[in-house]
C-alpha atoms as a PDB file:
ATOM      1  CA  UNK A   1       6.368   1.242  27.413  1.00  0.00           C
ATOM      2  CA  UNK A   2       4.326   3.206  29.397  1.00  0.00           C
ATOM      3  CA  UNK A   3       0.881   4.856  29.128  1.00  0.00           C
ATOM      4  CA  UNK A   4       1.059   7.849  26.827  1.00  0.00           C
ATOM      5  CA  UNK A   5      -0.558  10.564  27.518  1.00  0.00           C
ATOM      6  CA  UNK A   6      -3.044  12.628  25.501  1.00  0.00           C
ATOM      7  CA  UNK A   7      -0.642  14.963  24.634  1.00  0.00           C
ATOM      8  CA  UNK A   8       1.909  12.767  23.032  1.00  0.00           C
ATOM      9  CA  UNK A   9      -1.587  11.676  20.971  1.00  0.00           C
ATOM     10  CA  UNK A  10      -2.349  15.018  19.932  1.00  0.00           C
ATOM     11  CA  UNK A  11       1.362  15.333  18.612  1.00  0.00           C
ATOM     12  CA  UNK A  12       1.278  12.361  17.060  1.00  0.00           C
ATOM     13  CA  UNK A  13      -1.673  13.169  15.345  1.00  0.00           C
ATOM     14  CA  UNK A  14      -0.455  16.373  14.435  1.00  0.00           C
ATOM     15  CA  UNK A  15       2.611  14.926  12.471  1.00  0.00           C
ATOM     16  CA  UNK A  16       0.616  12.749  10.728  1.00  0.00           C
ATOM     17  CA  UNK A  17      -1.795  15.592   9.313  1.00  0.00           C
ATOM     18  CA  UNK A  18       1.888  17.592   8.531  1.00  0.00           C
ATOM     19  CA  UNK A  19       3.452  14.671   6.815  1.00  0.00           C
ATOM     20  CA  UNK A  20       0.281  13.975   5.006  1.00  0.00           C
ATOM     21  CA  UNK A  21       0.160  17.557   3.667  1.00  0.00           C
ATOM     22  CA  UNK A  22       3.965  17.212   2.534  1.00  0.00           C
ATOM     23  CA  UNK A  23       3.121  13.835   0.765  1.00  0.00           C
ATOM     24  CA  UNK A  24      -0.098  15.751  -0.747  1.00  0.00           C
ATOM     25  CA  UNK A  25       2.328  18.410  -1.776  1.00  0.00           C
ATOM     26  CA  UNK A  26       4.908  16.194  -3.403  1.00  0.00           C
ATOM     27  CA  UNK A  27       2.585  13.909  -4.947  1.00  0.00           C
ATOM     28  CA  UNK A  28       1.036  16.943  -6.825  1.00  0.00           C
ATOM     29  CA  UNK A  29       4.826  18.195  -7.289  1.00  0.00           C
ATOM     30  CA  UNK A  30       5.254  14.287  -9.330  1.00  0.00           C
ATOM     31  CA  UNK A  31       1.496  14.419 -11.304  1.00  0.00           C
ATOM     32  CA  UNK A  32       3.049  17.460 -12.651  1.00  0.00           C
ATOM     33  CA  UNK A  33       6.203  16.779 -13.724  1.00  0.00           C
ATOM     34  CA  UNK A  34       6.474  12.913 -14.343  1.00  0.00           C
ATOM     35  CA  UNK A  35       8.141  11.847 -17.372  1.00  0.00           C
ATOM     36  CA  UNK A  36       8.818   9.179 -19.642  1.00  0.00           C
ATOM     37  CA  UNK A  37       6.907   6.082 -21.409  1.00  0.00           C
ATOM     38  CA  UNK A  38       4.907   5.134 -17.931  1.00  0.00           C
ATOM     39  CA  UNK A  39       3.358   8.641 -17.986  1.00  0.00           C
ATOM     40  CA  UNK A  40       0.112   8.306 -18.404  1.00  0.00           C
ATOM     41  CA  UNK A  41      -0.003   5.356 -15.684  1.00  0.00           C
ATOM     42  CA  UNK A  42       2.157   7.465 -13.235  1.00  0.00           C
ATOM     43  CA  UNK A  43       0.393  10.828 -13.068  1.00  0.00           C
ATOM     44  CA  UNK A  44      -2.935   9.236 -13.012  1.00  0.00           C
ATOM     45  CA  UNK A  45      -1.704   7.047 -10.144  1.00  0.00           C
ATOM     46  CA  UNK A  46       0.067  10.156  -8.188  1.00  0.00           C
ATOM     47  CA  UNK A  47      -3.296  12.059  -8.682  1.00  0.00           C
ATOM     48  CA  UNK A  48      -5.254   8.977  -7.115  1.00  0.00           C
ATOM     49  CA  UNK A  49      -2.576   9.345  -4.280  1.00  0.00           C
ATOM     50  CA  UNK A  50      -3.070  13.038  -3.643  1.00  0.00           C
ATOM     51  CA  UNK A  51      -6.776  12.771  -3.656  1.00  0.00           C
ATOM     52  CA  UNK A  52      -6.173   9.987  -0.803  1.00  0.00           C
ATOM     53  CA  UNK A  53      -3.510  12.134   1.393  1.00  0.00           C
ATOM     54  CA  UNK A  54      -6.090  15.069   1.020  1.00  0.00           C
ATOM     55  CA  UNK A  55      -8.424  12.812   2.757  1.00  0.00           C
ATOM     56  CA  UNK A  56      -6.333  11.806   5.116  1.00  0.00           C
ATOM     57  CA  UNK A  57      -5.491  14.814   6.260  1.00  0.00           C
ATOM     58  CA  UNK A  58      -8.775  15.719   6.637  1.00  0.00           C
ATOM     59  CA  UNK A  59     -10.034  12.789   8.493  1.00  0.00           C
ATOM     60  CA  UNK A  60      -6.964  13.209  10.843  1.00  0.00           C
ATOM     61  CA  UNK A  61      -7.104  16.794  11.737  1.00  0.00           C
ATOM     62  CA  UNK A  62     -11.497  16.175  12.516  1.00  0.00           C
ATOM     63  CA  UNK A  63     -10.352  13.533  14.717  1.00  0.00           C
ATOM     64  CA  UNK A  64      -7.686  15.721  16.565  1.00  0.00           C
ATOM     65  CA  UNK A  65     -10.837  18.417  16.986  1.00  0.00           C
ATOM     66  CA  UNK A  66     -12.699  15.447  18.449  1.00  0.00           C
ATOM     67  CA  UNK A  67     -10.677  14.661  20.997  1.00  0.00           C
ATOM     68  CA  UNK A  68      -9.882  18.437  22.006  1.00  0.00           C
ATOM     69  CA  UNK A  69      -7.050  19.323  20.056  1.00  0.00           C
ATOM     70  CA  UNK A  70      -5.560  21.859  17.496  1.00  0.00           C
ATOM     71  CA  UNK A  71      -4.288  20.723  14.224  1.00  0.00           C
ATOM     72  CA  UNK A  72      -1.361  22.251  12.564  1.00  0.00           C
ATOM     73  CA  UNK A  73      -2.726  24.316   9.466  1.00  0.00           C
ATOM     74  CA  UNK A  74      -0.429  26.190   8.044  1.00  0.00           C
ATOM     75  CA  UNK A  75       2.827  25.324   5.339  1.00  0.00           C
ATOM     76  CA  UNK A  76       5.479  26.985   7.887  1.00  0.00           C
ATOM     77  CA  UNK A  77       3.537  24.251  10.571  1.00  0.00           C
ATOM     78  CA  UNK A  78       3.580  21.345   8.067  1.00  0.00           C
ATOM     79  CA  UNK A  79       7.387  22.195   7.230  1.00  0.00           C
ATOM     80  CA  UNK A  80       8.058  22.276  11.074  1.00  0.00           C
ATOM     81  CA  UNK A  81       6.323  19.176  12.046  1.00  0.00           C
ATOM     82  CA  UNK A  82       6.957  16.650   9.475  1.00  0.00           C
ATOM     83  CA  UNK A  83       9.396  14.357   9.865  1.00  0.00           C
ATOM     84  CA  UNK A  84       9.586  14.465   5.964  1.00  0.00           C
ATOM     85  CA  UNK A  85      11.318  16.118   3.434  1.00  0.00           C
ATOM     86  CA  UNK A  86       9.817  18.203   0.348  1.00  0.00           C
ATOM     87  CA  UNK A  87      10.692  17.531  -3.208  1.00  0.00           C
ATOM     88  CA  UNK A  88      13.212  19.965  -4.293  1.00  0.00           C
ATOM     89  CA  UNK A  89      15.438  18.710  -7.215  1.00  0.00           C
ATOM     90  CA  UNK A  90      13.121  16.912 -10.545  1.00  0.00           C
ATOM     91  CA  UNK A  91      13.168  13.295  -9.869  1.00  0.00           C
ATOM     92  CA  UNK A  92      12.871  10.925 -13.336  1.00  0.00           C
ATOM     93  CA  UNK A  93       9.727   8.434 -12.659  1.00  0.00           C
ATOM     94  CA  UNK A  94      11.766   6.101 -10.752  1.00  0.00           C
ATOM     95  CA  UNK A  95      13.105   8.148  -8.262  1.00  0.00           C
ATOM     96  CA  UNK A  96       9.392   9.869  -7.362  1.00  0.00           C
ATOM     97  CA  UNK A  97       8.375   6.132  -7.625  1.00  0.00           C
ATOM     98  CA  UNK A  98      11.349   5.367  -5.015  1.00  0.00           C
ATOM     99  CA  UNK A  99      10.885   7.971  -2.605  1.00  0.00           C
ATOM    100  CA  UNK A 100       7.292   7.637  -2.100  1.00  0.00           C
ATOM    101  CA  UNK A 101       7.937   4.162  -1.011  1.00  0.00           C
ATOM    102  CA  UNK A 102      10.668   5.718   1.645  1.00  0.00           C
ATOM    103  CA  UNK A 103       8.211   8.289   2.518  1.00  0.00           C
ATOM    104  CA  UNK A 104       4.773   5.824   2.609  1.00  0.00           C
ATOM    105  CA  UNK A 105       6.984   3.582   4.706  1.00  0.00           C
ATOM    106  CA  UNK A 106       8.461   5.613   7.354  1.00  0.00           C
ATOM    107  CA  UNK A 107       4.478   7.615   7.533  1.00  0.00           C
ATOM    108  CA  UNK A 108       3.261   3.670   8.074  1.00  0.00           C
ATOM    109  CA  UNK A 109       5.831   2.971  10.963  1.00  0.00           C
ATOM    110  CA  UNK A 110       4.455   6.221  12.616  1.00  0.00           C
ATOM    111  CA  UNK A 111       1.191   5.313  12.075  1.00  0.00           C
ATOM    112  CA  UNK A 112       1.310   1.646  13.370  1.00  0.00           C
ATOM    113  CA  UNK A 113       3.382   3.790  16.916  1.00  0.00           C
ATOM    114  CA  UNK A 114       0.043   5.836  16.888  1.00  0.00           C
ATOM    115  CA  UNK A 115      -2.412   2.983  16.959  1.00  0.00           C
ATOM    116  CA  UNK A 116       0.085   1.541  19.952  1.00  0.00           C
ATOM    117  CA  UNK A 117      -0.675   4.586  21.963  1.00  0.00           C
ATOM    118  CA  UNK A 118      -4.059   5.101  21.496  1.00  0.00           C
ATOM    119  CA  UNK A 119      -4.941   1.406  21.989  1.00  0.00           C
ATOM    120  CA  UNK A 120      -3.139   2.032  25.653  1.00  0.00           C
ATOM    121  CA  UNK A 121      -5.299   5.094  25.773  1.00  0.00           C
ATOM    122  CA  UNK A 122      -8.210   2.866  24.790  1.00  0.00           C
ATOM    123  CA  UNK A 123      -8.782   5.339  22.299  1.00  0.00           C
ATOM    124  CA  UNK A 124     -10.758   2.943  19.589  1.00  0.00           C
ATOM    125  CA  UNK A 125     -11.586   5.939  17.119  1.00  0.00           C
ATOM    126  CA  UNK A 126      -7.664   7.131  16.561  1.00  0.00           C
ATOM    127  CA  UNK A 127      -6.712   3.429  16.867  1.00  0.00           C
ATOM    128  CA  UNK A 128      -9.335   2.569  13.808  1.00  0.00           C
ATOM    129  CA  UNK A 129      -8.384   5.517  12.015  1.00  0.00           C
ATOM    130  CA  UNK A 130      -4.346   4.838  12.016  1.00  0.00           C
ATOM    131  CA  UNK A 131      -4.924   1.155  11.350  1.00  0.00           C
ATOM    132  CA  UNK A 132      -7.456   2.087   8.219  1.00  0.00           C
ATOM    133  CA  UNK A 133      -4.559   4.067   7.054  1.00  0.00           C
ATOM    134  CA  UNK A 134      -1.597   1.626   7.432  1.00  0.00           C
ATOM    135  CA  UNK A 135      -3.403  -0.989   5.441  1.00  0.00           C
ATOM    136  CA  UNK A 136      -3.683   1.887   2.634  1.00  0.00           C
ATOM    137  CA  UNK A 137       0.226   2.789   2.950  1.00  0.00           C
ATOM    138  CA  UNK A 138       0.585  -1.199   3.044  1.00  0.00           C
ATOM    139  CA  UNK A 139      -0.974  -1.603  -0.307  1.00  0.00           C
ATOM    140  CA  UNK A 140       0.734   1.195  -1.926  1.00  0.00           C
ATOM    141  CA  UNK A 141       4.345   0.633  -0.698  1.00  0.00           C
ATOM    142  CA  UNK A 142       3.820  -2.669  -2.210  1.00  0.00           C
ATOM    143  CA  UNK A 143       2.552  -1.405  -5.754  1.00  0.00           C
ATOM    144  CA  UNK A 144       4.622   0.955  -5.813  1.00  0.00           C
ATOM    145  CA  UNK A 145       7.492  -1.546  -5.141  1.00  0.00           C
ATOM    146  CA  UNK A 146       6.191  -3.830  -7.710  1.00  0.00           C
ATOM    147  CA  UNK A 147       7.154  -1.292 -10.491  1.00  0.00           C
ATOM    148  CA  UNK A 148      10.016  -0.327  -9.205  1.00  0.00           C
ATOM    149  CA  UNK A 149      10.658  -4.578  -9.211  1.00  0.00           C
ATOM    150  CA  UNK A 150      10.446  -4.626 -13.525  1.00  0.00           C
END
């Protein structure tokens, strides 16, 4: 593969802070409306989650600033940019459970594409930031697995 260009960076970086905001979205959607015996262990966990995409988003749309660009900021621009869906239908636990890991997993294969390109742009600050964040998505998708596992 080929050098990529800053551009394709700033693109990348700009789907990350869109799919972050959808995950932060639909993790508040699943604190809310979670159901069943695990309750109390599930919407504390999905807050701890949307505290942590919050975050992320944050820390990603500084770093696109940094470097010159100009994050996507507004719900019509998350919808448009993520390459993931919104919650629309009520999911029981499992299925929220289920489709985070779907959603935390396909976010981590972005994110480990991201830390490719900006290693070849021997950009060390994105690279950091999207490898910090796949060990997080790592860690969860594996959690969150574990339950599903019973």
């Amino acid at each position: 593969m080929g050098l990529q260009t800053k551009v394709e960076l700033e693109k990348e970086l700009n789907v990350q802070i869109a799919n972050w905001s959808v995950l932060y979205t639909k993790l508040h959607q699943h604190h809310w409306y979670v159901k069943g015996p695990l309750f109390f262990t599930l919407h504390e966990k999905f807050e701890e989650l949307y505290n942590e995409a919050a975050a992320a988003v944050d820390e990603i749309a500084e770093r696109l600033l940094a470097i010159g660009g100009k994050p996507v900021s507004t719900l019509k621009e998350f919808i448009e940019t993520s390459t993931l869906t919104e919650t629309t239908e009520k999911l029981t636990a499992s299925e929220m459970v289920r489709s985070l890991v779907e959603d935390f997993s396909q976010v981590n294969t972005q994110l480990k594409a991201l830390a490719e390109h900006a290693d070849q742009l021997d950009d060390t600050i994105t690279n950091d930031l999207a490898v910090s964040l796949i060990g997080n998505i790592e860690k969860h998708v594996w959690m969150l697995t574990a339950y599903l596992s019973e």
